[in-house]
Protein backbone atom coordinates (compact mmCIF):
# COMPACT_ATOMS: atom_id res chain seq x y z
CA UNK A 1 131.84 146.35 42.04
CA UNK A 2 128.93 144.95 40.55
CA UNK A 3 128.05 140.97 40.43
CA UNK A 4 125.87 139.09 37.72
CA UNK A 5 122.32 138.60 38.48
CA UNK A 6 122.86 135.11 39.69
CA UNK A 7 125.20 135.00 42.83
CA UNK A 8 128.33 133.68 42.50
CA UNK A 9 129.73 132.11 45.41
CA UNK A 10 133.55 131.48 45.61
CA UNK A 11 135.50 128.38 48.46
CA UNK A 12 138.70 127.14 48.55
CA UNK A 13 139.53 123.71 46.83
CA UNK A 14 142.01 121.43 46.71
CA UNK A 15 144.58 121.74 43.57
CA UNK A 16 144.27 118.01 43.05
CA UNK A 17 140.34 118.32 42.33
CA UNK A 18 139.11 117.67 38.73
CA UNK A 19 137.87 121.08 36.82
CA UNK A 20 135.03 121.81 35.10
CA UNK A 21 132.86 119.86 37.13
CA UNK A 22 129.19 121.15 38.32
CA UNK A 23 129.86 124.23 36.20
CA UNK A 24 132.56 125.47 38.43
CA UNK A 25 135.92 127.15 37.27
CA UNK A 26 139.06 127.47 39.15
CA UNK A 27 141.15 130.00 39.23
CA UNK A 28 144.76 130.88 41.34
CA UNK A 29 145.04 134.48 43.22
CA UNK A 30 147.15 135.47 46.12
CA UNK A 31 144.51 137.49 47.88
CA UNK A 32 141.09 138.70 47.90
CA UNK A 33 142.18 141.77 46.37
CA UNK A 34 143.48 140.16 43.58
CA UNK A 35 140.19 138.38 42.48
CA UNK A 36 139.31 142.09 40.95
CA UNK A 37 140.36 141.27 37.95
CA UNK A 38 137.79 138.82 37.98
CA UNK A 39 135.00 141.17 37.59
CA UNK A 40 131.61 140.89 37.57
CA UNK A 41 132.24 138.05 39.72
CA UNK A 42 131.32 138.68 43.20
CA UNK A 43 134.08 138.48 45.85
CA UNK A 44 132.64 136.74 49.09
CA UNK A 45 135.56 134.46 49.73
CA UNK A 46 136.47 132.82 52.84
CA UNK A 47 140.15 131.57 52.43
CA UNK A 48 140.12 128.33 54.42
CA UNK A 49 144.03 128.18 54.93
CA UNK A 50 144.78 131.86 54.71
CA UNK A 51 149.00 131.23 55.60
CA UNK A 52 149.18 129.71 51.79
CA UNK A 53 150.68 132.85 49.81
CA UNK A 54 148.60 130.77 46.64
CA UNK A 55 145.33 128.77 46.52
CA UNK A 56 142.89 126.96 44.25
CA UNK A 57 139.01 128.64 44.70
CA UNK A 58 136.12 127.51 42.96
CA UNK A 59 133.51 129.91 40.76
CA UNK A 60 130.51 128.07 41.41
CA UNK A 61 127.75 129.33 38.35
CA UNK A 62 123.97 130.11 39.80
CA UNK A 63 122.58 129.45 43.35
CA UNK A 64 120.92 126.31 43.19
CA UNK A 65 121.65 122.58 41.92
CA UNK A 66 118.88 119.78 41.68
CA UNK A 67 119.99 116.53 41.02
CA UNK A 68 117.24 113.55 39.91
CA UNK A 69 118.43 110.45 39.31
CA UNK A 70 116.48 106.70 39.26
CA UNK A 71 117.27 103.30 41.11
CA UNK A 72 115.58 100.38 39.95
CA UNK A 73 114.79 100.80 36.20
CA UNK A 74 115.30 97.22 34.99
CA UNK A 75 114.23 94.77 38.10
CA UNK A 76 111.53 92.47 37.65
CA UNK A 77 110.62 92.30 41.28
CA UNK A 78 110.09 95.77 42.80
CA UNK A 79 109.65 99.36 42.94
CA UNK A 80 111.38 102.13 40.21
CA UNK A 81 112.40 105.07 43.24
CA UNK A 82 113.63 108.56 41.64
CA UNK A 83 115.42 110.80 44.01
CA UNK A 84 115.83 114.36 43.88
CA UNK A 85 118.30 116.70 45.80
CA UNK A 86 118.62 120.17 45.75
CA UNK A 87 121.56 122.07 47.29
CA UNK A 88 122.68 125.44 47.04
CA UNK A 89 126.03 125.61 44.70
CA UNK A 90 128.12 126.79 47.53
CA UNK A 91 127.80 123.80 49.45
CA UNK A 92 128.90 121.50 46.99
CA UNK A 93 132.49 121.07 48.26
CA UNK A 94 130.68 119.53 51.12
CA UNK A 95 129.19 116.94 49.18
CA UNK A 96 132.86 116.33 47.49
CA UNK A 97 134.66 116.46 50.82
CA UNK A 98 132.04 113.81 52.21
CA UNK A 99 132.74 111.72 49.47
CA UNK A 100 129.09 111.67 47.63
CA UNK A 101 130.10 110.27 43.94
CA UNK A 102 127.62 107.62 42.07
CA UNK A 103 125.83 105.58 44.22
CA UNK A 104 127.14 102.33 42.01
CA UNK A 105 130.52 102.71 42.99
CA UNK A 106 129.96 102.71 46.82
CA UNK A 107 129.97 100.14 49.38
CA UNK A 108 126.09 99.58 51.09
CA UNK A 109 127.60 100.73 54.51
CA UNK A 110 128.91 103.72 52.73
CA UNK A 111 125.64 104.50 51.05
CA UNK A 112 124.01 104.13 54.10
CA UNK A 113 126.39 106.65 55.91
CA UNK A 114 125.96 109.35 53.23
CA UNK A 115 122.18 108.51 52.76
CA UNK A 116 121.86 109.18 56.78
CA UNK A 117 124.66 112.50 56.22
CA UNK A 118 121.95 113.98 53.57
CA UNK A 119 119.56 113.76 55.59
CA UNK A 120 121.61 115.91 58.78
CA UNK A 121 122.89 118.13 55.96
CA UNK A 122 119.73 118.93 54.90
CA UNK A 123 118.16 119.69 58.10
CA UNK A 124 120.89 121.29 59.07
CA UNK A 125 121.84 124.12 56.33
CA UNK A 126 118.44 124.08 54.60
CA UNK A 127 118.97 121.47 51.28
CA UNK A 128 115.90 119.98 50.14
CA UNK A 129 114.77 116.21 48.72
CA UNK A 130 112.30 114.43 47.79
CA UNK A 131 111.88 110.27 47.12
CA UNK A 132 109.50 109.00 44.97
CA UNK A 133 108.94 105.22 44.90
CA UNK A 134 106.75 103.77 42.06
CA UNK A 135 105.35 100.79 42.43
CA UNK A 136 105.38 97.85 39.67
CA UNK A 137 101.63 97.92 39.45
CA UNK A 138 101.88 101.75 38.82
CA UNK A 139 104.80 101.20 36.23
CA UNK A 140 102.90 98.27 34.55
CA UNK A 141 99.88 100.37 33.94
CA UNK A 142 101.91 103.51 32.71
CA UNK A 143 103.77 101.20 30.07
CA UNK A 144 100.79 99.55 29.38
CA UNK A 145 99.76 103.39 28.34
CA UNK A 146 103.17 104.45 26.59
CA UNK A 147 106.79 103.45 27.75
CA UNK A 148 109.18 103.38 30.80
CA UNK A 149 110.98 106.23 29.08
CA UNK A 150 107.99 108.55 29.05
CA UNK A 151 107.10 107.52 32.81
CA UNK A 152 110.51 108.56 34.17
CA UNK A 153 109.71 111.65 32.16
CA UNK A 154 106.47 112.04 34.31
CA UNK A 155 108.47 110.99 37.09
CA UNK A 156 111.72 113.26 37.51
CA UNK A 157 109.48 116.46 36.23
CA UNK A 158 106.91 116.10 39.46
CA UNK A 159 109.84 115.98 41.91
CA UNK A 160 111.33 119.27 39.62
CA UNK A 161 108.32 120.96 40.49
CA UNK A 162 108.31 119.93 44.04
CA UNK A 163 111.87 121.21 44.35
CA UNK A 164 111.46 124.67 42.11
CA UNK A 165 112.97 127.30 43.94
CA UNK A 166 113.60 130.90 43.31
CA UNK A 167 117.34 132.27 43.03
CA UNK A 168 118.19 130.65 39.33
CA UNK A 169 120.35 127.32 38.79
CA UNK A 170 120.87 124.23 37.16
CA UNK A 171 118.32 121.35 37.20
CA UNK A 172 120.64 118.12 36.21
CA UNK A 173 119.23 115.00 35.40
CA UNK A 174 120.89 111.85 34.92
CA UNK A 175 119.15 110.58 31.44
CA UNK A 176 117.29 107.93 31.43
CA UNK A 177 116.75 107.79 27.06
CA UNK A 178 119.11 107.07 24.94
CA UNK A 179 119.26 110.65 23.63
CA UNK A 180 120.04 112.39 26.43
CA UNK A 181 119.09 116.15 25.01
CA UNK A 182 115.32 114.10 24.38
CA UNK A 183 115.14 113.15 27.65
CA UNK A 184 115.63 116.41 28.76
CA UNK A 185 113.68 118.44 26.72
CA UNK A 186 110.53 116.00 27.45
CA UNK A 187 110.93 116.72 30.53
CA UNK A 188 110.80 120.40 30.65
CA UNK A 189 108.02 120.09 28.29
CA UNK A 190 106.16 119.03 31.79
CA UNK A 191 107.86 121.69 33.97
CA UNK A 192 104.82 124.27 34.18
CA UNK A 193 105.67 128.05 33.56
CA UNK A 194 109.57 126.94 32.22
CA UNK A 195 111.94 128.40 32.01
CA UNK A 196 112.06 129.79 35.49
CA UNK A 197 114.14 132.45 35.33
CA UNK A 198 117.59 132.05 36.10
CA UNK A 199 117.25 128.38 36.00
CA UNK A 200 118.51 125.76 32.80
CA UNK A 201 118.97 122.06 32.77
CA UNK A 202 121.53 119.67 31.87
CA UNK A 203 120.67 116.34 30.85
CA UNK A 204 123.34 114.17 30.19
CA UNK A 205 124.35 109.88 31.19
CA UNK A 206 126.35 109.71 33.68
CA UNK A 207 125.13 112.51 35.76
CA UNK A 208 125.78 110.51 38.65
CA UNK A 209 129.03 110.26 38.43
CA UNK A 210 129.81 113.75 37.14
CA UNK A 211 127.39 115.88 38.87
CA UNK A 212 127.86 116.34 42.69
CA UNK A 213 123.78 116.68 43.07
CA UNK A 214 122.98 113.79 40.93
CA UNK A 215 125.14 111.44 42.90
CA UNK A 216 124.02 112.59 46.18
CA UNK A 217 120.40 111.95 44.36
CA UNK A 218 121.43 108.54 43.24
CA UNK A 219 122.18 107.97 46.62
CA UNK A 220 118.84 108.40 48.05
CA UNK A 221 116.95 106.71 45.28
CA UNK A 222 119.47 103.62 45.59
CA UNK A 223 119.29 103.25 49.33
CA UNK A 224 115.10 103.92 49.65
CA UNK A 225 115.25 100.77 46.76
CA UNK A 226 117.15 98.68 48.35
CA UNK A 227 115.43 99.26 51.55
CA UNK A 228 112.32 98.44 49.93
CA UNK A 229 113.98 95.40 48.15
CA UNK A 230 114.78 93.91 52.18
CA UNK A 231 111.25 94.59 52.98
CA UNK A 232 110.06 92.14 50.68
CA UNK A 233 112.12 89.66 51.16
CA UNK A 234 111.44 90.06 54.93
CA UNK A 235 107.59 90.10 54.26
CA UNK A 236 107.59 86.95 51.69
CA UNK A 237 109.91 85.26 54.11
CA UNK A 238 111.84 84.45 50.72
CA UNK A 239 114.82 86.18 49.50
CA UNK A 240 114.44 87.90 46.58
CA UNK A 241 117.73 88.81 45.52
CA UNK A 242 118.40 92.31 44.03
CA UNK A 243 115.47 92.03 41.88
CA UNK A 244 117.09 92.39 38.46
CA UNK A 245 116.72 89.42 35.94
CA UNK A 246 120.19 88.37 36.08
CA UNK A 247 120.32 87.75 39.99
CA UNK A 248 119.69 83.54 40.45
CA UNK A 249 117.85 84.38 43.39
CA UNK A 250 115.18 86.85 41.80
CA UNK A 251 114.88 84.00 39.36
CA UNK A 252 114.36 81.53 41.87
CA UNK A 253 111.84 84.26 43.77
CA UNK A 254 110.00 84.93 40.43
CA UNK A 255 109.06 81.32 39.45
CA UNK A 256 108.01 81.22 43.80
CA UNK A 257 105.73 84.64 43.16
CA UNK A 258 103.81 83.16 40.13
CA UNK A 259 102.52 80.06 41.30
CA UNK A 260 98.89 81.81 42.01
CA UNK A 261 96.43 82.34 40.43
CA UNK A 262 97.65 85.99 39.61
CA UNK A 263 101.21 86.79 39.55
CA UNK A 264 102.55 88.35 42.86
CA UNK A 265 102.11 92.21 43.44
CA UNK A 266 105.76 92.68 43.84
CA UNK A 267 106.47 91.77 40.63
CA UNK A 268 106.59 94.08 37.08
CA UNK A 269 104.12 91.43 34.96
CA UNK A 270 105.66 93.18 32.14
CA UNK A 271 108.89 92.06 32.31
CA UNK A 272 109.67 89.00 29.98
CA UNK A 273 110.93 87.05 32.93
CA UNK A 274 107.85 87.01 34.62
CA UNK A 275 106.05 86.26 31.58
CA UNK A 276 107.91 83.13 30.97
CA UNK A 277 108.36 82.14 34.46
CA UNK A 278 103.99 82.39 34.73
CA UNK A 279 103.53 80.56 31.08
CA UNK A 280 105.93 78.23 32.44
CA UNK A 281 103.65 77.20 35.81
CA UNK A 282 100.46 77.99 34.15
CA UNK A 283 101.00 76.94 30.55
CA UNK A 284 98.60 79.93 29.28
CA UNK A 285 99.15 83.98 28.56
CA UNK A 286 100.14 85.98 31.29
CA UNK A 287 97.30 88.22 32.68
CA UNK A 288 96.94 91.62 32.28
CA UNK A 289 97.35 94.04 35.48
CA UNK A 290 93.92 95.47 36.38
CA UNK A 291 93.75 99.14 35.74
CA UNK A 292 92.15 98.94 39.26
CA UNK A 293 91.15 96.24 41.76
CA UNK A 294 87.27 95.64 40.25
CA UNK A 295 88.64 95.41 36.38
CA UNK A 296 88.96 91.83 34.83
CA UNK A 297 92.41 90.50 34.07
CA UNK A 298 92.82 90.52 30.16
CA UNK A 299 95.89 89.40 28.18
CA UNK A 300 99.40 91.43 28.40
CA UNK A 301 101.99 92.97 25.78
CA UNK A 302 104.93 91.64 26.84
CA UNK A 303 107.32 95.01 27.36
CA UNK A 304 110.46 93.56 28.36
């Protein structure tokens, strides 16, 4: 029998899991011999509880799954961190049986565990990831230059390309503009040599919560954050709160980080509500953010 270019990898599921989800189909059969009617597809299945006389199994579409997703888009005290996770689509029932779903909707002890089970995984049975925190003075200067739209852009395409593998997939992104189909076109625009073979994307909002990769993705950028988040506050010897504008305590830290004479590096002097907070204590125009250390401060467009 012959199989499609791309493998197609078949496990056992539960009958209670959702379908269509991460491009996978089920289908019932009574034995191996019976998935022949399934043709091309290829027939490498392991029946995990062979004394059922019928059983759920999953078609799992192309080798590979790479999930990107972003923590941190909206703070106005520290970093924006992208993660990136690519697994092959056989092992995504482990992700499901682990209980990897969007970051947002977990405890911090359980995004700790599953942050610290990626890791093992990965070592493990040969996943890949990659974390890339960017700092506010790097996010100031890129909207300074266009918009926080086009940086993620920038952003999830360089951990893409870090992740490219051979073997065809899907490359999901969780969409960070308002059209998602924009937001992923611009950012194969920056994927060199694409398409790569076998491989397509899906952009869509909500990939975190629909897309097994995604989550495990949000997962890593949300815990590296919120690491980063405790380091500050540790540092400063202030608490800082979550770091989004609607957190009393970031307020509190903000109108703290501005009482020098240049706002604090930890903070995004972009953001409206550190612009206020610094016209507030200084009663003049926020300065700009040096392009590097040497240049002069000049006045700032407010961007948020």
């Amino acid at each position: 029998m012959t199989s499609k270019p791309i493998m197609m990898q078949l496990r056992i599921w539960q009958e209670t899991c959702s379908t269509n989800q991460n491009h996978m189909r089920r289908i019932k059969c009574s034995s191996p011999a019976n998935l022949q009617a399934h043709e091309p597809y290829d027939t490498n299945v392991r029946f995990l509880n062979p004394n059922r006389t019928m059983t759920s199994i999953w078609i799992c579409e192309g080798m590979w799954r790479i999930g990107i997703d972003e923590a941190g888009r909206g703070p106005a005290i520290g970093p924006l961190v992208v993660g990136a996770l690519r697994v092959p689509a056989a092992d995504l029932p482990l992700l499901h049986e682990a209980g990897i779903t969007d970051s947002k909707l977990l405890s911090k002890g359980k995004r700790e565990e599953l942050y610290q089970w990626i890791l093992e995984q990965s070592e493990e049975r040969g996943w890949s990831y990659e974390i890339r925190i960017s700092a506010p003075a790097e996010i100031d200067r890129a909207m300074a230059m266009t918009n926080l739209n086009d940086h993620e852009v920038s952003l999830f395409a360089s951990l893409a390309r870090k992740l490219r593998t051979d073997g065809g997939g899907i490359l999901q992104l969780d969409a960070c503009d308002a059209d998602a189909n924009r937001f992923g076109n611009n950012v194969a625009s920056r994927l060199p040599e694409w398409p790569w073979g076998d491989w397509s994307i899906e952009s869509m909002h909500g990939a975190d919560l629909h897309c097994l990769a995604v989550a495990g993705a949000s997962i890593l950028a949300k815990v590296t954050r919120d690491k980063v988040i405790e380091q500050i506050s540790k540092d400063l010897e202030i608490d800082v709160g979550s770091g989004y504008p609607s957190d009393p305590k970031t307020i509190e830290a903000v109108a703290i980080l501005v009482q020098n004479e240049l706002p604090h590096d930890c903070l995004r002097w972009g953001w409206a509500t550190v612009k206020n907070a610094w016209e507030s204590v200084h009663n003049a125009p926020l300065p700009l953010r040096p392009a590097d250390p040497d240049a002069p401060p000049n006045a700032q467009r407010t961007l948020f």
